[in-house]
Protein backbone atom coordinates (compact mmCIF):
# COMPACT_ATOMS: atom_id res chain seq x y z
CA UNK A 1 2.99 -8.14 -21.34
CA UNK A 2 2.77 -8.12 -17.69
CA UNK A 3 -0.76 -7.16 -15.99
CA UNK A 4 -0.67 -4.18 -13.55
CA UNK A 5 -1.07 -4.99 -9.87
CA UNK A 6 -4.00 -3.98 -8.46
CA UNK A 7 -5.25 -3.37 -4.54
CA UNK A 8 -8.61 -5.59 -3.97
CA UNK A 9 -8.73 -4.91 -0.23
CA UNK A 10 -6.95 -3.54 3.05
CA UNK A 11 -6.89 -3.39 6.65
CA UNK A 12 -5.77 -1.20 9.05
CA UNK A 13 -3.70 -3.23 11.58
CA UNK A 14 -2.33 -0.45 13.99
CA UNK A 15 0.57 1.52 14.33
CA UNK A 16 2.43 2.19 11.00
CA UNK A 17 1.19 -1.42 9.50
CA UNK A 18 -1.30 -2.10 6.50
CA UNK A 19 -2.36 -5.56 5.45
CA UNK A 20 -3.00 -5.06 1.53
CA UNK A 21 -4.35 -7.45 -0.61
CA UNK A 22 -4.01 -7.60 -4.52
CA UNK A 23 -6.10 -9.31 -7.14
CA UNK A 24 -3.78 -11.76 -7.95
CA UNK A 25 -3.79 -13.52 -4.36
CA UNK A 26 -1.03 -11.81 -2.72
CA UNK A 27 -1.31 -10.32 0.65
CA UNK A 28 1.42 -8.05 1.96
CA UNK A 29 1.83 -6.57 4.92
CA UNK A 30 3.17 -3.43 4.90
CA UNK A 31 5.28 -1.52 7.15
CA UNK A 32 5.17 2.28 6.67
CA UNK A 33 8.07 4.52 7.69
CA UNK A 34 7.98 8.01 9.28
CA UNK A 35 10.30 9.99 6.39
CA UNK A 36 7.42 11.04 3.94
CA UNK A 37 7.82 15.05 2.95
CA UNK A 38 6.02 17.15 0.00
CA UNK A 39 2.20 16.81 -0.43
CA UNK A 40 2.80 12.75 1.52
CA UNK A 41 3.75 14.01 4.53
CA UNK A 42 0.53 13.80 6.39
CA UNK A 43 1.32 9.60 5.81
CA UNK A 44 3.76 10.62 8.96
CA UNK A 45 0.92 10.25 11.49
CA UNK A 46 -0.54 7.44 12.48
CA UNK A 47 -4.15 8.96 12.75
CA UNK A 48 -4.04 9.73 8.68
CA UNK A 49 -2.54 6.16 7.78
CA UNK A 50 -5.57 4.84 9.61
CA UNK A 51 -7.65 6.62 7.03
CA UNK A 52 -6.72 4.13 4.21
CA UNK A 53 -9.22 3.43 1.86
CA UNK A 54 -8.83 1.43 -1.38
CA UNK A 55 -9.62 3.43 -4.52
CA UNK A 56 -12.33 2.18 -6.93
CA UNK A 57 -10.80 3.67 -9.68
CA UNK A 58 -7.14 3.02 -9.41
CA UNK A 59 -7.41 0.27 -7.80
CA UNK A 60 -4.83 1.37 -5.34
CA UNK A 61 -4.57 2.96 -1.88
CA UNK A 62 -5.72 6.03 -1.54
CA UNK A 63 -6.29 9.20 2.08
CA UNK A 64 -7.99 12.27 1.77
CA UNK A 65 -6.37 15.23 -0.03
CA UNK A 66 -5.57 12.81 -2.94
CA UNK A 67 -3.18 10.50 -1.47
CA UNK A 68 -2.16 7.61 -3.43
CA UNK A 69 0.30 5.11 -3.68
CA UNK A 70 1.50 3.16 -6.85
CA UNK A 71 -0.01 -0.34 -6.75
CA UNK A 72 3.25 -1.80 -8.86
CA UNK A 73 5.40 -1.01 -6.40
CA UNK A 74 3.28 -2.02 -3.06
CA UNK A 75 3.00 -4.90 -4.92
CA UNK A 76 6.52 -5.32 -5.29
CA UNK A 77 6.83 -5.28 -9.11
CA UNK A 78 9.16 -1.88 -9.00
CA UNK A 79 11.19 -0.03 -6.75
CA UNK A 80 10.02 3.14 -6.10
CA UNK A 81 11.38 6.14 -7.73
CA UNK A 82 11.69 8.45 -4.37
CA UNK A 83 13.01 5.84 -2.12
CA UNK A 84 11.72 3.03 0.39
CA UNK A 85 9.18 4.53 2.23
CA UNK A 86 7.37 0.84 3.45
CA UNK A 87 9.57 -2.32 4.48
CA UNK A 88 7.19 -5.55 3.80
CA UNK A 89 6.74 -7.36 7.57
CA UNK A 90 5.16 -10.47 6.32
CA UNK A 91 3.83 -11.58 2.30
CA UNK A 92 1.77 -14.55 1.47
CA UNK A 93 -0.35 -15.99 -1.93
CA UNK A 94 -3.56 -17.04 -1.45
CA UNK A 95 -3.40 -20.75 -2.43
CA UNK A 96 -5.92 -21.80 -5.22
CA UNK A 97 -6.56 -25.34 -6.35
């Protein structure tokens, strides 16, 4: 059974760009398009995408109003269900010895 993915840290690097990391020693850096509608629309402006915050209880990341993001698929695990809304810019594993 495969373990869930789950968001241990992340940085806001400017623009539209995230640098996640995950529990399992991958880093991803995440490029976030300008097409989100509904209730993730506010993820449109810069200004809100800076307020990323990584949620304690999901493990995932999370904005005000309830924001989140599936941690499988910024992971990379699954493709999500309403369409790319991120391209990965660069992704790297932590090495461990």
């Amino acid at each position: 059974m495969k373990h869930s993915s789950q968001v241990c840290s992340v940085s806001y690097i400017g623009g539209r760009k995230l640098e996640v990391t995950f529990t399992d020693g991958v880093t991803r850096e995440l490029e976030f398009h300008v097409d989100w509608n509904g209730y993730l629309e506010p993820l449109n402006e810069d200004d809100f995408l800076a307020k990323v915050s990584v949620d304690p209880v999901a493990h995932t990341l999370s904005w005000p109003d309830g924001i989140d993001l599936d941690p499988d698929v910024l992971h990379g695990d699954y493709v999500p269900a309403t369409g790319a809304y991120f391209s990965v810019a660069k992704e790297f594993r932590l090495q461990t010895s």
